[in-house]
C-alpha atoms as a PDB file:
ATOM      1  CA  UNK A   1     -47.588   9.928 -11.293  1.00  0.00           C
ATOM      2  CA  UNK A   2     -46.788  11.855  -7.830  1.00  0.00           C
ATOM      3  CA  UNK A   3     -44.361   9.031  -7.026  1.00  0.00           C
ATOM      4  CA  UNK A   4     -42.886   9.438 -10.048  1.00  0.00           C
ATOM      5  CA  UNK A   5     -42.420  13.400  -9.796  1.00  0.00           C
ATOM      6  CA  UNK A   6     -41.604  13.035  -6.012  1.00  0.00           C
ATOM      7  CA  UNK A   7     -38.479  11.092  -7.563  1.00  0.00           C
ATOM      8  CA  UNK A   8     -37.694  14.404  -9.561  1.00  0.00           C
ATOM      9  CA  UNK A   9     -39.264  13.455 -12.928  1.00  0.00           C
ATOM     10  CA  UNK A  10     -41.288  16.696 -13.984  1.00  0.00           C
ATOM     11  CA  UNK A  11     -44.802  16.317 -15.562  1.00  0.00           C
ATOM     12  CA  UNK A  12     -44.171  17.258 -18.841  1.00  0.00           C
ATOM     13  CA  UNK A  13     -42.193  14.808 -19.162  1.00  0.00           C
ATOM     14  CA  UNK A  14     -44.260  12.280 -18.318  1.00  0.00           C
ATOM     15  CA  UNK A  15     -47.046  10.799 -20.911  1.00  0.00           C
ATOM     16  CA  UNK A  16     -49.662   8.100 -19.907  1.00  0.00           C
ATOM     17  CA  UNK A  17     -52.465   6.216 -21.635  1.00  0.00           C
ATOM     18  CA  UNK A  18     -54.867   4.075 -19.880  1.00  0.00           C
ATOM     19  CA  UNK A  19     -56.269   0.957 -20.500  1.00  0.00           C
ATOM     20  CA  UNK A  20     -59.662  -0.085 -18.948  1.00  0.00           C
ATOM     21  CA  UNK A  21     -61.489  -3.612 -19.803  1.00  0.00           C
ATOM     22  CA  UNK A  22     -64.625  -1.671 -20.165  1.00  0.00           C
ATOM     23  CA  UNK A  23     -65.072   1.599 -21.839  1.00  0.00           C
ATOM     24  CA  UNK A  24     -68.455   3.285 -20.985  1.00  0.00           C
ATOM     25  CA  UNK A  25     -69.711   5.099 -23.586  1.00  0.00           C
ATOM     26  CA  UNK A  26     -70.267   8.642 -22.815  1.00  0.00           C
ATOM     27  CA  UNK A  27     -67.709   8.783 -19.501  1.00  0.00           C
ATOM     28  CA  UNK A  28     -64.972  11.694 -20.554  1.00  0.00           C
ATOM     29  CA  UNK A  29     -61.743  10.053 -19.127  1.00  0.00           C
ATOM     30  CA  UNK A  30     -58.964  12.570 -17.753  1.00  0.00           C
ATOM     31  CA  UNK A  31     -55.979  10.757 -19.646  1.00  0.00           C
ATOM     32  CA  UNK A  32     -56.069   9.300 -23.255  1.00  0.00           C
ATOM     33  CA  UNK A  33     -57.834   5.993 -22.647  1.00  0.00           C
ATOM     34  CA  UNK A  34     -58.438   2.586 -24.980  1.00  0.00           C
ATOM     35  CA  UNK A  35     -59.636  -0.878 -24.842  1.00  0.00           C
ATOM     36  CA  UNK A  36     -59.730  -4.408 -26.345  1.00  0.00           C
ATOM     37  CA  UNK A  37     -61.856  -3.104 -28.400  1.00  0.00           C
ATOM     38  CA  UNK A  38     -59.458  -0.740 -30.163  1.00  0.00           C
ATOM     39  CA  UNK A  39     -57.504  -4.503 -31.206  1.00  0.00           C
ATOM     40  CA  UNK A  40     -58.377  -5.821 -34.119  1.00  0.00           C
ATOM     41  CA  UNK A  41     -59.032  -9.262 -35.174  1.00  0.00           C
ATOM     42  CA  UNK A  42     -55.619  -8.641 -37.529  1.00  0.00           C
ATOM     43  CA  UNK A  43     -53.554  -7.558 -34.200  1.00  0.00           C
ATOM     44  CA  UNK A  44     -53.459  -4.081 -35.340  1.00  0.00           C
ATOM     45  CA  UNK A  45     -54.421  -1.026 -33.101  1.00  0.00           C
ATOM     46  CA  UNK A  46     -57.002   0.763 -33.774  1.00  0.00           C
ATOM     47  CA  UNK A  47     -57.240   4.003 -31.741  1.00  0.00           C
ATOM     48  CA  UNK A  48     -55.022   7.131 -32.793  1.00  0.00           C
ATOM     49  CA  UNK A  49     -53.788   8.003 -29.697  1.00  0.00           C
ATOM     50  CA  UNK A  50     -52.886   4.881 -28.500  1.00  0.00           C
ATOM     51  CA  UNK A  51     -51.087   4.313 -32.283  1.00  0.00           C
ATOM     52  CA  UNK A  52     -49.184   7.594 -31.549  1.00  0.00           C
ATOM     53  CA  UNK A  53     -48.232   6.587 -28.227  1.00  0.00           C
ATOM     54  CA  UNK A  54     -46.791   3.373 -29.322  1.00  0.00           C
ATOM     55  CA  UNK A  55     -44.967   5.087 -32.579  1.00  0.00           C
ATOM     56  CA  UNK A  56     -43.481   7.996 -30.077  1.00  0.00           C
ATOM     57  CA  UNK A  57     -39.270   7.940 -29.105  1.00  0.00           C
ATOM     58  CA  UNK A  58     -39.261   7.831 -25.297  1.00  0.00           C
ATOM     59  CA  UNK A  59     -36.122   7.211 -23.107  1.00  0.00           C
ATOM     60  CA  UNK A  60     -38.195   5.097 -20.944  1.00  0.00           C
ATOM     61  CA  UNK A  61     -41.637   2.982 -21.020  1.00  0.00           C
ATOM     62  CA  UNK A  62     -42.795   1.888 -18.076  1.00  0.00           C
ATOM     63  CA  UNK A  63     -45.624  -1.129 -18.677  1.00  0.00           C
ATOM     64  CA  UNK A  64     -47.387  -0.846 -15.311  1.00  0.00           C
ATOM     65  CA  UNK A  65     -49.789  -3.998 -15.430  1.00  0.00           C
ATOM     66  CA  UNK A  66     -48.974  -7.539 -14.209  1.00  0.00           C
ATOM     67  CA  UNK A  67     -51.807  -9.676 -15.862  1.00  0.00           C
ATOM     68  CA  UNK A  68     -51.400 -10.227 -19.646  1.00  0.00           C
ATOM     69  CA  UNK A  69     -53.781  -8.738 -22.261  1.00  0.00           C
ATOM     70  CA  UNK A  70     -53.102  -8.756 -25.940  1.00  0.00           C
ATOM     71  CA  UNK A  71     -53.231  -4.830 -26.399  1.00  0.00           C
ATOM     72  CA  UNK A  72     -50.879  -4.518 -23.591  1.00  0.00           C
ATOM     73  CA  UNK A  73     -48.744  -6.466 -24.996  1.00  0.00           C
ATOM     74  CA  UNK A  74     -48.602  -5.542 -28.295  1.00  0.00           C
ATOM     75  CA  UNK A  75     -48.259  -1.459 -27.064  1.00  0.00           C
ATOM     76  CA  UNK A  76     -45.371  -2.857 -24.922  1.00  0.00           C
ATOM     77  CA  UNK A  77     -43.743  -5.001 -28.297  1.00  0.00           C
ATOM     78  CA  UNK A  78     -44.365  -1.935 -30.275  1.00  0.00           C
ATOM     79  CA  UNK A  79     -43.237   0.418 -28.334  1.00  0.00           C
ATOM     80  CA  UNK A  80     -40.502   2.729 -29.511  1.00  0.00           C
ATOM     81  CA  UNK A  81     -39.109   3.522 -26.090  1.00  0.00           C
ATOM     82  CA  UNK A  82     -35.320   2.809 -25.901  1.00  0.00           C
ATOM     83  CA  UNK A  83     -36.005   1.578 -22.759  1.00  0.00           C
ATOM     84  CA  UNK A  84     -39.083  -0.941 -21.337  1.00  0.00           C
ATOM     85  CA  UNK A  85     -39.809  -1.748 -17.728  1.00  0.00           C
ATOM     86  CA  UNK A  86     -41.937  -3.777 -16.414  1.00  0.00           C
ATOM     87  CA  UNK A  87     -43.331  -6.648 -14.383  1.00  0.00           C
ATOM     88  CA  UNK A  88     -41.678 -10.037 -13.886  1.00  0.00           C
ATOM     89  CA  UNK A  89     -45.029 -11.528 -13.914  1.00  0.00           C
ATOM     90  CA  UNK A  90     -45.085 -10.558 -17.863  1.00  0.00           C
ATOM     91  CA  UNK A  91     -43.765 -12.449 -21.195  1.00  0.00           C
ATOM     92  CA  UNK A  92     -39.732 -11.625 -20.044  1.00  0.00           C
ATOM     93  CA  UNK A  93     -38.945 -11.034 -23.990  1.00  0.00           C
ATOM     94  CA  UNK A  94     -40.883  -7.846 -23.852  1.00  0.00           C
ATOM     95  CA  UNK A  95     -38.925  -5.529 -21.313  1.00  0.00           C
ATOM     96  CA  UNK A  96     -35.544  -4.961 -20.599  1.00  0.00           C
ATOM     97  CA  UNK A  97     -35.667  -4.961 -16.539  1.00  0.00           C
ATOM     98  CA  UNK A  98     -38.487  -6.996 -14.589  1.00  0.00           C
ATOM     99  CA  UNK A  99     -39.518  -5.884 -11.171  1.00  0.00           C
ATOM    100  CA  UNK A 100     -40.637  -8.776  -9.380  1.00  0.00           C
ATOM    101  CA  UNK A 101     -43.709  -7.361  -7.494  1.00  0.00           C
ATOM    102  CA  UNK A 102     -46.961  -6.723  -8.365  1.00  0.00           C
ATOM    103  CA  UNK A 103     -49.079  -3.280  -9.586  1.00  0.00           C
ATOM    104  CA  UNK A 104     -51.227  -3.321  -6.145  1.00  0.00           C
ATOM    105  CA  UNK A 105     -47.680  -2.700  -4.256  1.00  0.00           C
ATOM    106  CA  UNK A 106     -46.543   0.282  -6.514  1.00  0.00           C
ATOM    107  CA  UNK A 107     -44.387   1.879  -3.961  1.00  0.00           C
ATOM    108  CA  UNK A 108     -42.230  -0.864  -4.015  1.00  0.00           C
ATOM    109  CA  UNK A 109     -42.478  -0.965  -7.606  1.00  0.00           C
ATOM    110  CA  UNK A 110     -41.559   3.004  -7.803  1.00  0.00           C
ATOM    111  CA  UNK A 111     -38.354   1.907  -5.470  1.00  0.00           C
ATOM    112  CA  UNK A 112     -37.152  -0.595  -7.254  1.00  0.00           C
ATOM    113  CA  UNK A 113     -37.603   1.038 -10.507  1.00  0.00           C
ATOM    114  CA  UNK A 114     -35.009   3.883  -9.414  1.00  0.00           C
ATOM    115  CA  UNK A 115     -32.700   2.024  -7.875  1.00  0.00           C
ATOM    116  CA  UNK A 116     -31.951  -0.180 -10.916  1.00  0.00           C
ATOM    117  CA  UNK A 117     -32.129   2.787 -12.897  1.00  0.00           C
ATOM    118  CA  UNK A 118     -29.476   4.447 -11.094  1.00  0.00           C
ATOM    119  CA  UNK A 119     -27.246   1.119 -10.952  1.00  0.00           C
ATOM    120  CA  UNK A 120     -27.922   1.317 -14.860  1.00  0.00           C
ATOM    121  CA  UNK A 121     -26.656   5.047 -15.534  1.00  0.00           C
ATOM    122  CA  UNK A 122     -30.190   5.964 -16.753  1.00  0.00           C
ATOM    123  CA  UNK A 123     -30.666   8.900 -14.276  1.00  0.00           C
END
């Protein structure tokens, strides 16, 4: 998120959810936070927040992970963002511009992101 503001993006404008392959059951997490567990066996989403994240019009959704889990990918497909970025390592029908890196190398990632975004007109 400081890379991101750094880059002039202010933090209200800036929403994240978290995913984590195990939830521990009385940790209080600092952003809104959901599992594989919160995916049922239909393919629907279980958890509120993470429904309202997904239903929410943003100009851009950045899909910072590069190994594919069903709820990622169905948050990503869902999404309502008029815009999706992500990583080349993902399905390629799910965001409009891959960065071909991966999410241990984020300042690259953070680099590249702006610079296509600025060849694109979208800042």
């Amino acid at each position: 998120m400081k890379d991101l503001e750094a880059k002039g993006i202010l933090e209200k404008d800036i929403k994240i959810i978290a995913y984590r392959d195990k939830l521990k059951k009385n940790e209080v997490y600092s952003k809104p936070t959901f599992g594989s567990k919160h995916l049922n066996w239909k393919g629907e989403i279980t958890n509120p927040e993470v429904n309202d994240f997904i239903n929410e019009k943003f100009d851009l959704l950045i899909s910072y992970y590069d190994v594919e889990k069903a709820i990622l990918l169905t948050i990503t497909h869902h999404s309502k963002a008029q815009f999706k970025i992500g990583f080349s390592s993902i399905d390629k029908r799910l965001n409009h511009l891959m960065i071909n890196t991966n999410a241990e190398n984020h300042k690259v990632f953070i680099h590249e992101l702006f610079r296509y975004l600025k060849i694109l007109n979208k800042i």
